[in-house]
C-alpha atoms as a PDB file:
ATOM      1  CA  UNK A   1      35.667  -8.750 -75.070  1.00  0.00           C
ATOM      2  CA  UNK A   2      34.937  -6.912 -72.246  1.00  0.00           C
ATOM      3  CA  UNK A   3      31.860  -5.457 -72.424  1.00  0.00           C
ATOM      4  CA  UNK A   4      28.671  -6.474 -73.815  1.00  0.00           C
ATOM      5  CA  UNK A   5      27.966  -9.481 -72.728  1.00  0.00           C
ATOM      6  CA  UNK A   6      25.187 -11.954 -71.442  1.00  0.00           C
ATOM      7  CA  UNK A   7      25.804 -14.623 -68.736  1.00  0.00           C
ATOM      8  CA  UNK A   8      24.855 -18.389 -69.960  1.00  0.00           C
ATOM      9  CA  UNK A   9      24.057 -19.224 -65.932  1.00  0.00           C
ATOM     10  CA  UNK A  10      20.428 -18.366 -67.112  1.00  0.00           C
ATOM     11  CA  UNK A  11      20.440 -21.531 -69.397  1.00  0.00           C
ATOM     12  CA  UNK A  12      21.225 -23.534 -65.947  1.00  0.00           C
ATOM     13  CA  UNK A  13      18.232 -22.372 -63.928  1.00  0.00           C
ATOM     14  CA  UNK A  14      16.206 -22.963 -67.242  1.00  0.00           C
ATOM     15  CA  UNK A  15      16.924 -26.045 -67.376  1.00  0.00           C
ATOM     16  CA  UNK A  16      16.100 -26.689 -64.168  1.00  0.00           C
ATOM     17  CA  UNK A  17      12.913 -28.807 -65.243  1.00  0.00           C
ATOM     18  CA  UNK A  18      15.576 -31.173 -67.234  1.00  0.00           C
ATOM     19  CA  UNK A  19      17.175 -32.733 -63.993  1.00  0.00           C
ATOM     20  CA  UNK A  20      19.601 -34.920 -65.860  1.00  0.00           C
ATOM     21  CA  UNK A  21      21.163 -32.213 -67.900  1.00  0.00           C
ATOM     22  CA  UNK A  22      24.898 -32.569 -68.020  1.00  0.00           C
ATOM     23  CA  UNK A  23      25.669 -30.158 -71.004  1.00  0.00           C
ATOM     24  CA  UNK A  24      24.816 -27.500 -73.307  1.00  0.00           C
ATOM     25  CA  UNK A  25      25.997 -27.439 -76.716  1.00  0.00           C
ATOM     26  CA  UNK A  26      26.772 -23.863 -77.920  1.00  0.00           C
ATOM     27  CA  UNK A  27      25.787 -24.209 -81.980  1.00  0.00           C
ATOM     28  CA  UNK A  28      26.871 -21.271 -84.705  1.00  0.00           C
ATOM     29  CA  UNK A  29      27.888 -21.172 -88.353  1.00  0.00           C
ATOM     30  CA  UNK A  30      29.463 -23.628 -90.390  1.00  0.00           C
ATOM     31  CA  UNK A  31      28.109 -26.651 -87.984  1.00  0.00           C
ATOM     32  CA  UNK A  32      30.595 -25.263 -85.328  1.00  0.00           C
ATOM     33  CA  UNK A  33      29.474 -26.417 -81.828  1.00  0.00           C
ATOM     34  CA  UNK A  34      31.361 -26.404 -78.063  1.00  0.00           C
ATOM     35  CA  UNK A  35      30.202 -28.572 -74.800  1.00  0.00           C
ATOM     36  CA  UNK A  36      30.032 -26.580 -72.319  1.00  0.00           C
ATOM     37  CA  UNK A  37      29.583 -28.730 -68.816  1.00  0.00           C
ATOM     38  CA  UNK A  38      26.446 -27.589 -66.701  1.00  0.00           C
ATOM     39  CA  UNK A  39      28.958 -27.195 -64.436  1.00  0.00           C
ATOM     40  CA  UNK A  40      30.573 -24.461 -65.568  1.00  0.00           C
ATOM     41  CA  UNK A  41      27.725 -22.495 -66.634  1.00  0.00           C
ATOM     42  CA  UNK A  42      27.598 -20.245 -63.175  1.00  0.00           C
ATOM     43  CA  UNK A  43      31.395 -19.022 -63.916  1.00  0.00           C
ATOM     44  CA  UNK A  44      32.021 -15.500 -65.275  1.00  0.00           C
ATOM     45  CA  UNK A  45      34.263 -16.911 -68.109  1.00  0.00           C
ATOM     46  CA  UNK A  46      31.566 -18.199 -70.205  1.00  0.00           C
ATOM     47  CA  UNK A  47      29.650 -15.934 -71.909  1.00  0.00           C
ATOM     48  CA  UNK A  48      27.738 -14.743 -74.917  1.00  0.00           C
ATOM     49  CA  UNK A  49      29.024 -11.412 -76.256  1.00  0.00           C
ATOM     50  CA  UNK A  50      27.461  -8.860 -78.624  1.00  0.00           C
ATOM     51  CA  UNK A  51      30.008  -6.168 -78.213  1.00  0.00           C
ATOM     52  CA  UNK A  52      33.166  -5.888 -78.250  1.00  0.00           C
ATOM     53  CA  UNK A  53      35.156  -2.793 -76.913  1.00  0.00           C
ATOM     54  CA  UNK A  54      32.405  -1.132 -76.417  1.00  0.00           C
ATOM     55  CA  UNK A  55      31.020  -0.871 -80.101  1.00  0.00           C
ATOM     56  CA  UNK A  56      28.697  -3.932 -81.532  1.00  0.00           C
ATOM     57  CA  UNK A  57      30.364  -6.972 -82.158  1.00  0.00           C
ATOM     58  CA  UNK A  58      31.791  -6.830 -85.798  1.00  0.00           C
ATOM     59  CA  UNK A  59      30.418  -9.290 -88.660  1.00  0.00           C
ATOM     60  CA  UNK A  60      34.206 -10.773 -88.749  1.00  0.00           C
ATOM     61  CA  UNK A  61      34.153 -11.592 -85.430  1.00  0.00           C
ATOM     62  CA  UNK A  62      30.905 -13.557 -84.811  1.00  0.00           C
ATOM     63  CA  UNK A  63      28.071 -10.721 -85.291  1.00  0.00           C
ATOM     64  CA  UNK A  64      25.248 -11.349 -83.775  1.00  0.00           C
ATOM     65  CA  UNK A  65      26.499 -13.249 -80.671  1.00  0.00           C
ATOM     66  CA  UNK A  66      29.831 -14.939 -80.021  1.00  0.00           C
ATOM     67  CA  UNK A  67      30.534 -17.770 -77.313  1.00  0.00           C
ATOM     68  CA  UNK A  68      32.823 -16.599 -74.955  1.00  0.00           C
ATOM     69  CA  UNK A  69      34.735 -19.557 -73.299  1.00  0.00           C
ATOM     70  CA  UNK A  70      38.087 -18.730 -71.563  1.00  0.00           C
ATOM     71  CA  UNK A  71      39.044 -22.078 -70.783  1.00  0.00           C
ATOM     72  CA  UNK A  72      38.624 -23.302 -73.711  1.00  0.00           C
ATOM     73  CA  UNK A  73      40.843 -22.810 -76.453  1.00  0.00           C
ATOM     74  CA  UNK A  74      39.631 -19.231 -78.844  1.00  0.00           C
ATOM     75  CA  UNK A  75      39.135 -22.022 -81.643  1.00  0.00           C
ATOM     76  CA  UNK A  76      36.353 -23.541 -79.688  1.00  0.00           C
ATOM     77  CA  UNK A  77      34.681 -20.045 -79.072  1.00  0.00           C
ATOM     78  CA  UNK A  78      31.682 -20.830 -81.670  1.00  0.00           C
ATOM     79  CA  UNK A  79      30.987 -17.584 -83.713  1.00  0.00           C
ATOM     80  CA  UNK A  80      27.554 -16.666 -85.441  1.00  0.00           C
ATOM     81  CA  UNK A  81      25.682 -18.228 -82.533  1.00  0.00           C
ATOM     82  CA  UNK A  82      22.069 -19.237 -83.338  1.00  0.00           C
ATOM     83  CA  UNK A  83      21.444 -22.205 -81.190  1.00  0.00           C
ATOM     84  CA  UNK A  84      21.878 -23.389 -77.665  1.00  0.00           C
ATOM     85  CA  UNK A  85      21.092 -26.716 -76.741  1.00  0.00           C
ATOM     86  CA  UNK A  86      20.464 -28.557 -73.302  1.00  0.00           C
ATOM     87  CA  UNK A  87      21.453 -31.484 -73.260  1.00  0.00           C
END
């Protein structure tokens, strides 16, 4: 997924208010959710993506938004996204 994509570092100076926060969970379809350390958030490898290739993101492949995470392993890139939560 190389194109089409938005940074989650913005979540980390969001939550800048919630001093504590150690995590955000990344929440899609089918109760699918990934921990992402706050950590991390800053790193070009995690991302949301809505395109793929160039062209919109398919339905099959997590339409609207996608979780991009590439240390994690592709099962734990949550598809469908429709929630992020600081945590």
């Amino acid at each position: 997924m190389d194109s089409g994509k938005g940074p989650l570092e913005s979540v980390d100076r969001r939550s800048a208010r919630k001093k504590e926060a150690e995590f955000v969970d990344v929440k899609g379809a089918h109760e699918k959710v990934t921990r992402i350390p706050m950590k991390d958030l800053d790193q070009k490898k995690v991302f949301l993506a809505y395109n793929v290739n160039g062209t919109r993101l398919p339905r099959k492949h997590g339409f609207p938004l996608r979780l991009v995470y590439e240390d994690a392993y592709g099962s734990d890139w949550v598809k469908y996204v429709n929630e992020l939560e600081v945590i």
